[in-house]
C-alpha atoms as a PDB file:
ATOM      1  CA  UNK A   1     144.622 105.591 125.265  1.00  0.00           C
ATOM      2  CA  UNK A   2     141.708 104.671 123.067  1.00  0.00           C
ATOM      3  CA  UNK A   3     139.992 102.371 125.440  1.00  0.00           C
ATOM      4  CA  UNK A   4     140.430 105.424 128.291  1.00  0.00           C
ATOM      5  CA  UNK A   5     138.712 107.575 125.677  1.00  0.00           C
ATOM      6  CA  UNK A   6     135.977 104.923 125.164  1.00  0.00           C
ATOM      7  CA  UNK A   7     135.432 104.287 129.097  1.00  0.00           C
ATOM      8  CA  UNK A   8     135.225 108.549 129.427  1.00  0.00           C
ATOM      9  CA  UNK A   9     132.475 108.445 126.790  1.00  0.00           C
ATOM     10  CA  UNK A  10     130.677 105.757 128.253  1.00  0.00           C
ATOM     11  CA  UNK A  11     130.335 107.107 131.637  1.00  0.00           C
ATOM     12  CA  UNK A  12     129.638 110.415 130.438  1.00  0.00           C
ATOM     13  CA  UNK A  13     126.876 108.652 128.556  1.00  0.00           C
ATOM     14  CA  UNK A  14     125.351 107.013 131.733  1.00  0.00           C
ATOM     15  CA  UNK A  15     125.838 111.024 133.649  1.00  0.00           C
ATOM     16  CA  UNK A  16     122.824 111.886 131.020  1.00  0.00           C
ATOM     17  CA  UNK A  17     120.912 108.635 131.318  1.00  0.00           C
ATOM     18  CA  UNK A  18     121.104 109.174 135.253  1.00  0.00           C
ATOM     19  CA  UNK A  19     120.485 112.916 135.101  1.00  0.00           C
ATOM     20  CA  UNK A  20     117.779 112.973 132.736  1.00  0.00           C
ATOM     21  CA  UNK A  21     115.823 110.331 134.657  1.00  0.00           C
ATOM     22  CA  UNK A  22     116.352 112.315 138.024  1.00  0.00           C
ATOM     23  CA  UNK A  23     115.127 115.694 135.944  1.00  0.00           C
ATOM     24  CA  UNK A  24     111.276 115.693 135.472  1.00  0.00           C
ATOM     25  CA  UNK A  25     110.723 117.039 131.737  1.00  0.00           C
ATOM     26  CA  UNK A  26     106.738 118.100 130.415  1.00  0.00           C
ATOM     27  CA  UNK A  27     106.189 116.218 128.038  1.00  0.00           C
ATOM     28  CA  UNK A  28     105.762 118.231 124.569  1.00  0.00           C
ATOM     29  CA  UNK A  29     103.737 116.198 122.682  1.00  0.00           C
ATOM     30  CA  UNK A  30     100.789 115.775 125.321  1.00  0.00           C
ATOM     31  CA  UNK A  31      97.759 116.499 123.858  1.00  0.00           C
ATOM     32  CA  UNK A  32      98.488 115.249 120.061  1.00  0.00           C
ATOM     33  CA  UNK A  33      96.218 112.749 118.557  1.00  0.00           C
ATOM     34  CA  UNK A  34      98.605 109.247 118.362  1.00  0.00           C
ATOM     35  CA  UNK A  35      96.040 107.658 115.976  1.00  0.00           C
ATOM     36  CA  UNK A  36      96.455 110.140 113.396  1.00  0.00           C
ATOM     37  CA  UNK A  37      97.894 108.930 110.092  1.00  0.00           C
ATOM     38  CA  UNK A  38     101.287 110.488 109.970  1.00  0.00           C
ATOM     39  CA  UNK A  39     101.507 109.570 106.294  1.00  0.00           C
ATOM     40  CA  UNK A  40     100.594 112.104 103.633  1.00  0.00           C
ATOM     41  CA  UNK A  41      97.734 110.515 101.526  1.00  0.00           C
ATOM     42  CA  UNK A  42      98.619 109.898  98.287  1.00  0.00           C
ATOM     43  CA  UNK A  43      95.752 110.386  95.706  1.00  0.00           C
ATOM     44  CA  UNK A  44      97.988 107.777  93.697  1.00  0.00           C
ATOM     45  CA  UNK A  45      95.836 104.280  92.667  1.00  0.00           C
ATOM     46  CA  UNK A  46      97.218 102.013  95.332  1.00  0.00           C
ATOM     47  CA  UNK A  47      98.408  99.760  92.447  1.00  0.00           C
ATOM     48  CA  UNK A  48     100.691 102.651  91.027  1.00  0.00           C
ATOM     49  CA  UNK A  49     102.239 103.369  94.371  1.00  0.00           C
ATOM     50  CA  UNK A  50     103.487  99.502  94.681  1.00  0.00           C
ATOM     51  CA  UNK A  51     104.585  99.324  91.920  1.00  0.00           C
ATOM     52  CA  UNK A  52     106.861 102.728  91.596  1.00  0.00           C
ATOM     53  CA  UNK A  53     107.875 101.737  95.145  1.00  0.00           C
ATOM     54  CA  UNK A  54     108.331  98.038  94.544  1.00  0.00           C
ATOM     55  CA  UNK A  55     110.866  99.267  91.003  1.00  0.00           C
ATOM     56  CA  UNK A  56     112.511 101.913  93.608  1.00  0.00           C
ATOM     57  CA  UNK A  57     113.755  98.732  95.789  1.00  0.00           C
ATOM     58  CA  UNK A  58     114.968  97.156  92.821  1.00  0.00           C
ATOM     59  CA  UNK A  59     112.060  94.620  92.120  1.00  0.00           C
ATOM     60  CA  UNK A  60     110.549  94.227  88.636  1.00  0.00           C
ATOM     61  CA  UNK A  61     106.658  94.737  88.094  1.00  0.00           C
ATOM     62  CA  UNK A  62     104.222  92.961  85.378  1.00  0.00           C
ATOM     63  CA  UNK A  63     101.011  93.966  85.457  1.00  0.00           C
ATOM     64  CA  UNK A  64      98.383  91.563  83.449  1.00  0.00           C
ATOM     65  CA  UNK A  65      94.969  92.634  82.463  1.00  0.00           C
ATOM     66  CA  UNK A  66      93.827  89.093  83.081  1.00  0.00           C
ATOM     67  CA  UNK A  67      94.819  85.289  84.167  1.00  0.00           C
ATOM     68  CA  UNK A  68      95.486  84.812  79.857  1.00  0.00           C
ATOM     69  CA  UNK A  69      97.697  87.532  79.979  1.00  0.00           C
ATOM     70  CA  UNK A  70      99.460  86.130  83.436  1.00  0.00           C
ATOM     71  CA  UNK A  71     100.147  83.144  81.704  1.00  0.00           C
ATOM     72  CA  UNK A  72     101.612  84.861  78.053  1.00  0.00           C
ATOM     73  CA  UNK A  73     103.548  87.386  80.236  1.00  0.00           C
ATOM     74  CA  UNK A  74     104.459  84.598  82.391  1.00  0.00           C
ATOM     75  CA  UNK A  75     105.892  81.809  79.954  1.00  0.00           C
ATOM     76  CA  UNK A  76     107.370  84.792  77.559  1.00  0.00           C
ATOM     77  CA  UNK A  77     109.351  86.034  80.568  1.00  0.00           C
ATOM     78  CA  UNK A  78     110.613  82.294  81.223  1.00  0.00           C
ATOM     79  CA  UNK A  79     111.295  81.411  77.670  1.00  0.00           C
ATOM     80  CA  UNK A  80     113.648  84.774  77.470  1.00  0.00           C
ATOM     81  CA  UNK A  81     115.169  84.062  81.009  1.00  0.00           C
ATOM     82  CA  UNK A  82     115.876  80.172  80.254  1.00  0.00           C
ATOM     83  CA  UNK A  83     114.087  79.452  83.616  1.00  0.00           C
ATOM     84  CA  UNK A  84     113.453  75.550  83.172  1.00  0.00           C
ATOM     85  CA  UNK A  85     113.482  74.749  87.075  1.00  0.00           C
ATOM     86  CA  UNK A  86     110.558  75.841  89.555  1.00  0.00           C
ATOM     87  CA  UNK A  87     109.431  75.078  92.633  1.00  0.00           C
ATOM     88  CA  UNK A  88     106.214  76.526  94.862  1.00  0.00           C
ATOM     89  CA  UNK A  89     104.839  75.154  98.133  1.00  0.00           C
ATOM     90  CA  UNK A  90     101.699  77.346  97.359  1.00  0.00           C
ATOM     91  CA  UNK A  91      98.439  75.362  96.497  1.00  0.00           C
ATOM     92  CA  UNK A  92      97.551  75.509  92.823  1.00  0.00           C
ATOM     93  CA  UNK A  93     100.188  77.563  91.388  1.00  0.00           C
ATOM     94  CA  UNK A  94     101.536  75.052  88.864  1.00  0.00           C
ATOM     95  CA  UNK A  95      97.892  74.296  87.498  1.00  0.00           C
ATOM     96  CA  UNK A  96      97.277  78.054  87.925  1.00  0.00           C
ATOM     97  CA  UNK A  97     100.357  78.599  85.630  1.00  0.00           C
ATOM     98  CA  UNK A  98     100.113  75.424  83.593  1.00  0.00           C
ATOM     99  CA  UNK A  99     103.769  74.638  84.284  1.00  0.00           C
ATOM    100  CA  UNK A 100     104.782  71.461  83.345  1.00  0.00           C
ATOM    101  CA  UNK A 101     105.477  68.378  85.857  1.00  0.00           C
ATOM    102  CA  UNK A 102     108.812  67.736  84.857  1.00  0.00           C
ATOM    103  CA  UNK A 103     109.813  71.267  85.286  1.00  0.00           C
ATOM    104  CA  UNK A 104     109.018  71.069  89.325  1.00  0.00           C
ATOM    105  CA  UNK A 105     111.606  70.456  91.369  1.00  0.00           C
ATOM    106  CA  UNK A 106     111.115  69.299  95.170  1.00  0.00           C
ATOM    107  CA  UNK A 107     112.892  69.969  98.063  1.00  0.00           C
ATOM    108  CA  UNK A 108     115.240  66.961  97.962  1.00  0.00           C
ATOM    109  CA  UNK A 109     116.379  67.738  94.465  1.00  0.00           C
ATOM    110  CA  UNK A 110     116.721  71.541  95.504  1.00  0.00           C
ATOM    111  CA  UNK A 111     120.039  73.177  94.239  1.00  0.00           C
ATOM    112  CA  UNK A 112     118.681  76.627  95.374  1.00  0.00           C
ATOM    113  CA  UNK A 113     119.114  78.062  91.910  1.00  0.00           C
ATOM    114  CA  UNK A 114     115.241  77.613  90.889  1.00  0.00           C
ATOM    115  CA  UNK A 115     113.068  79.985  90.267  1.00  0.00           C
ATOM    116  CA  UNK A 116     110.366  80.081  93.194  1.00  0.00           C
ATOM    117  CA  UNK A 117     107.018  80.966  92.556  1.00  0.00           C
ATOM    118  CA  UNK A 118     103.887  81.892  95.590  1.00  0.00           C
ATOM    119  CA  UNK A 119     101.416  83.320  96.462  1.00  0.00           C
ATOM    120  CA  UNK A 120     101.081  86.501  98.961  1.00  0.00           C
ATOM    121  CA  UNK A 121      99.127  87.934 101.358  1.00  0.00           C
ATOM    122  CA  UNK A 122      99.006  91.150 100.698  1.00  0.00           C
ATOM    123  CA  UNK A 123     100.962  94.115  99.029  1.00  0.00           C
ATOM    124  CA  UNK A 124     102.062  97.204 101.039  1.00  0.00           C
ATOM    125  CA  UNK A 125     101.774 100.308  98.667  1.00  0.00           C
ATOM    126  CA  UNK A 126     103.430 102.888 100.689  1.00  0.00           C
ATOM    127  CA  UNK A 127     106.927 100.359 100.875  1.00  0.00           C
ATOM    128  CA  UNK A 128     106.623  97.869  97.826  1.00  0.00           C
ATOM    129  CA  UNK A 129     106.567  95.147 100.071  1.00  0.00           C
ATOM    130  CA  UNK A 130     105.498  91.434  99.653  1.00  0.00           C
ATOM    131  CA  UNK A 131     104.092  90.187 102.789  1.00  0.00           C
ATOM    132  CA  UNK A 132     104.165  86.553 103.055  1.00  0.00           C
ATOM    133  CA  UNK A 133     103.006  83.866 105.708  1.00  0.00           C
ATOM    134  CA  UNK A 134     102.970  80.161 106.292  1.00  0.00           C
ATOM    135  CA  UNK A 135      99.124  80.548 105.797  1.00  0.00           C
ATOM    136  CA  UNK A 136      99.820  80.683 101.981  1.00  0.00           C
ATOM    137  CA  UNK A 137     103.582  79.074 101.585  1.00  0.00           C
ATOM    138  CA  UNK A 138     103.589  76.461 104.228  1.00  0.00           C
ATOM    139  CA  UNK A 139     108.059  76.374 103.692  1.00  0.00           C
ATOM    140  CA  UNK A 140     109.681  79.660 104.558  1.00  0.00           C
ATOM    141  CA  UNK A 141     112.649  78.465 103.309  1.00  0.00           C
ATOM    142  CA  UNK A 142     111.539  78.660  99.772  1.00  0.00           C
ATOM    143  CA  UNK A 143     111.077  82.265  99.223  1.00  0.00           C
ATOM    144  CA  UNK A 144     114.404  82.800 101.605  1.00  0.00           C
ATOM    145  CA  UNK A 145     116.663  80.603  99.420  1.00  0.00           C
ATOM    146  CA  UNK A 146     115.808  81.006  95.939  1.00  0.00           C
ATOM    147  CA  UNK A 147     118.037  82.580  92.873  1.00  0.00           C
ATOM    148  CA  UNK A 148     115.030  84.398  91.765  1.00  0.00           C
ATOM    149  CA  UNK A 149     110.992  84.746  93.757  1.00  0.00           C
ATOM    150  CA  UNK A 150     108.343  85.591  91.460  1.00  0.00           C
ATOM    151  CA  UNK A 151     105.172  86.504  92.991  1.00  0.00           C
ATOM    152  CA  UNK A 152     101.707  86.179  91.814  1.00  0.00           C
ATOM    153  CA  UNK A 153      98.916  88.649  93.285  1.00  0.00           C
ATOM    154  CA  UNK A 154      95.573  90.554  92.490  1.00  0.00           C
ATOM    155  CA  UNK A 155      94.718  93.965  92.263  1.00  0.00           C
ATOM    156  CA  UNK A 156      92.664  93.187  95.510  1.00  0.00           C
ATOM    157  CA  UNK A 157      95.411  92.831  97.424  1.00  0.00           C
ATOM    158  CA  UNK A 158      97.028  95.275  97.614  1.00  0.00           C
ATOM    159  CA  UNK A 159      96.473  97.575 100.574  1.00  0.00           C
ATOM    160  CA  UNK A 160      97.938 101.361 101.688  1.00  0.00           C
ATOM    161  CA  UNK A 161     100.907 100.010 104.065  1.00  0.00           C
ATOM    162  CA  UNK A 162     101.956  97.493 106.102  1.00  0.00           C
ATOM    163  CA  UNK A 163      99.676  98.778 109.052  1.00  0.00           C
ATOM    164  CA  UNK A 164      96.723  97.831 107.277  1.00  0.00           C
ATOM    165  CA  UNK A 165      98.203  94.580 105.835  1.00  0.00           C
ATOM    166  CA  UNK A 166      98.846  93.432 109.872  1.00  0.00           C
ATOM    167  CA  UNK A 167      95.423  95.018 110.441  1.00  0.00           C
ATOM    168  CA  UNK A 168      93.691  92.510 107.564  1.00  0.00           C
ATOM    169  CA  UNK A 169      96.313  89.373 108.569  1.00  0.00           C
ATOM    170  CA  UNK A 170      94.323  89.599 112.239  1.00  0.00           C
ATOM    171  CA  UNK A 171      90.860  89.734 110.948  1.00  0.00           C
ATOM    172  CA  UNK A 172      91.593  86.674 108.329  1.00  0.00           C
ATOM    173  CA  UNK A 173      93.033  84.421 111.015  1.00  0.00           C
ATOM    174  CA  UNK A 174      91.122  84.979 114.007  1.00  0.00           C
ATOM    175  CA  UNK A 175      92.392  81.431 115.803  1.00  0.00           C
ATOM    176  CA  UNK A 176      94.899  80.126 113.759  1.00  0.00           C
ATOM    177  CA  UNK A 177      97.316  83.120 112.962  1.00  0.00           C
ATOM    178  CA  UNK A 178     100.022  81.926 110.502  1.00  0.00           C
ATOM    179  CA  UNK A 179     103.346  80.932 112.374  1.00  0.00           C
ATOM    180  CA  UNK A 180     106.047  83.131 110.331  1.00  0.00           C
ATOM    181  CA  UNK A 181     104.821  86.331 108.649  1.00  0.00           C
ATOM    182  CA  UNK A 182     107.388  87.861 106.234  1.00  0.00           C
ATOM    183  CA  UNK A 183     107.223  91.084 104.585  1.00  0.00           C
ATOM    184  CA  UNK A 184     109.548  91.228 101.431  1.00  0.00           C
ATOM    185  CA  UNK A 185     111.028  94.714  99.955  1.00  0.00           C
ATOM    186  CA  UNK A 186     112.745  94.153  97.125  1.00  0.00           C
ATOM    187  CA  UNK A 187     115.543  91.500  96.424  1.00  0.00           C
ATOM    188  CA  UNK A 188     117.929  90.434  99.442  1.00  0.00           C
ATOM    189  CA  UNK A 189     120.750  92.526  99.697  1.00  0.00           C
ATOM    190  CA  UNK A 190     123.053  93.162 102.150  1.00  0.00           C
ATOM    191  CA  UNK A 191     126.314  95.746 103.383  1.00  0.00           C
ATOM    192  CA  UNK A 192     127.097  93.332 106.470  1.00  0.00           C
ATOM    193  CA  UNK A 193     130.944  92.449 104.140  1.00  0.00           C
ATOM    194  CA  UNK A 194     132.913  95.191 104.222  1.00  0.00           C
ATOM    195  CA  UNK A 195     130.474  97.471 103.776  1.00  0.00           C
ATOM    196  CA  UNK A 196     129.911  96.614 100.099  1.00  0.00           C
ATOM    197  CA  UNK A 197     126.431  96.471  98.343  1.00  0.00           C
ATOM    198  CA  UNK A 198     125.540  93.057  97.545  1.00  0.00           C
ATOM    199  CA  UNK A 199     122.316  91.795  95.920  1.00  0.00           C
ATOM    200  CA  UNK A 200     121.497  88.167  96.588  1.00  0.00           C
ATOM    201  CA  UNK A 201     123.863  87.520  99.696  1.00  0.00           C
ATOM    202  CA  UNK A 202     120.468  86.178 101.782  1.00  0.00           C
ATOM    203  CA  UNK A 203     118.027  85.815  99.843  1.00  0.00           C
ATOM    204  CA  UNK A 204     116.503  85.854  95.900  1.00  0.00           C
ATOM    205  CA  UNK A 205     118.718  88.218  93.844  1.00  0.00           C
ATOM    206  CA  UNK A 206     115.496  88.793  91.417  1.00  0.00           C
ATOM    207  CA  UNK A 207     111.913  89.655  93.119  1.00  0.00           C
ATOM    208  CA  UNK A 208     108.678  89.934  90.090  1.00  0.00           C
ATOM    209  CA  UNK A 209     105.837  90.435  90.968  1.00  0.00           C
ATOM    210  CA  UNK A 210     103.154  89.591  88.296  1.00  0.00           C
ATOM    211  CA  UNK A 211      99.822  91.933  89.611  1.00  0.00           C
ATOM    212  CA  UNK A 212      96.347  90.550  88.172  1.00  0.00           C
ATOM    213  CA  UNK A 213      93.959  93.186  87.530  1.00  0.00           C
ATOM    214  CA  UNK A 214      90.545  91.110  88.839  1.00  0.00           C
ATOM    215  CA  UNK A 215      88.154  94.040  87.558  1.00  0.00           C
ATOM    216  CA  UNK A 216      89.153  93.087  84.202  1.00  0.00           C
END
């Protein structure tokens, strides 16, 4: 009986494709202006946006007034946390952060429990998103299986939405455009089991991003 009902709804489905496709309809939005911004502007600094958007998604947000207060917020947050294992296929982040070579872990000694620190590309306002490339984090695999992701950026980064973020990725690599682009809203989570919230199923179950203010 249920698969009858199922086949009924189908083909009366298909009855509307067919007839609607036979049935010449104006069109009611000919004349409007596609290139206008359908997003209200926001007289919001960009900076405040991401970062009430990137807490709304369930990230966490540090904001440091310059790279000496990166690196106190930084080691604080890592001293309370216990995080003792890192790893970072970004150029220059453990000299950046003055981590330690003992504390770096490489891929073969991986357990997927360290705490992964990049780079970005940019940062989305409008969504709180991280978007990330090969361009800056030549491993995808290290901000996709990681217990926690932290994030380092500048103020100068961070753009309106992720229109403008694709917009700036095309100008920056003209010939060589990064193979994987990745844009990053909040920590994984998932309702694909049962339809039950879970945070970390995929993915980091912590996301920080630590935001360098470069007009300091």
């Amino acid at each position: 009986m249920r698969q009858r009902e199922e086949i009924i709804a189908r083909e009366e489905l298909l009855k509307n494709i067919r007839q609607a496709m036979i049935v010449a309809k104006d069109n009611p939005f000919e004349g409007e202006d596609l290139n206008v911004n359908p997003f209200k502007n926001n007289e919001d600094i960009p900076e405040l946006i991401f970062a009430q958007e990137l807490m709304a998604a369930g990230g966490k947000f540090v904001f440091c007034e310059n790279t000496n207060d990166l690196h106190t917020q930084f080691h604080a947050l890592a001293s309370q946390k216990n995080w003792n294992r890192f790893r970072s296929g970004c150029d220059h982040v453990k000299e950046f952060l003055a981590l330690d070579n003992d504390l770096i872990v490489d891929s073969e000694q991986s357990t997927g429990e360290e705490i992964c620190i990049t780079r970005c590309e940019y940062l989305a306002a409008r969504t709180g998103s991280v978007v990330m490339s090969t361009s800056i984090c030549n491993d995808p695999h290290l901000w996709s299986f990681c217990s926690v992701h932290v994030v380092i950026a500048s103020t100068d980064q961070v753009v309106d939405g992720l229109s403008s973020a694709y917009k700036k990725l095309k100008e920056r690599y003209t010939e060589n455009y990064p193979s994987v682009v990745s844009v990053i809203t909040g920590p994984s989570r998932t309702t694909d089991i049962e339809n039950q919230l879970a945070i970390g199923a995929h993915g980091p179950v912590e996301l920080y991003v630590f935001l360098i203010d470069v007009e300091s």
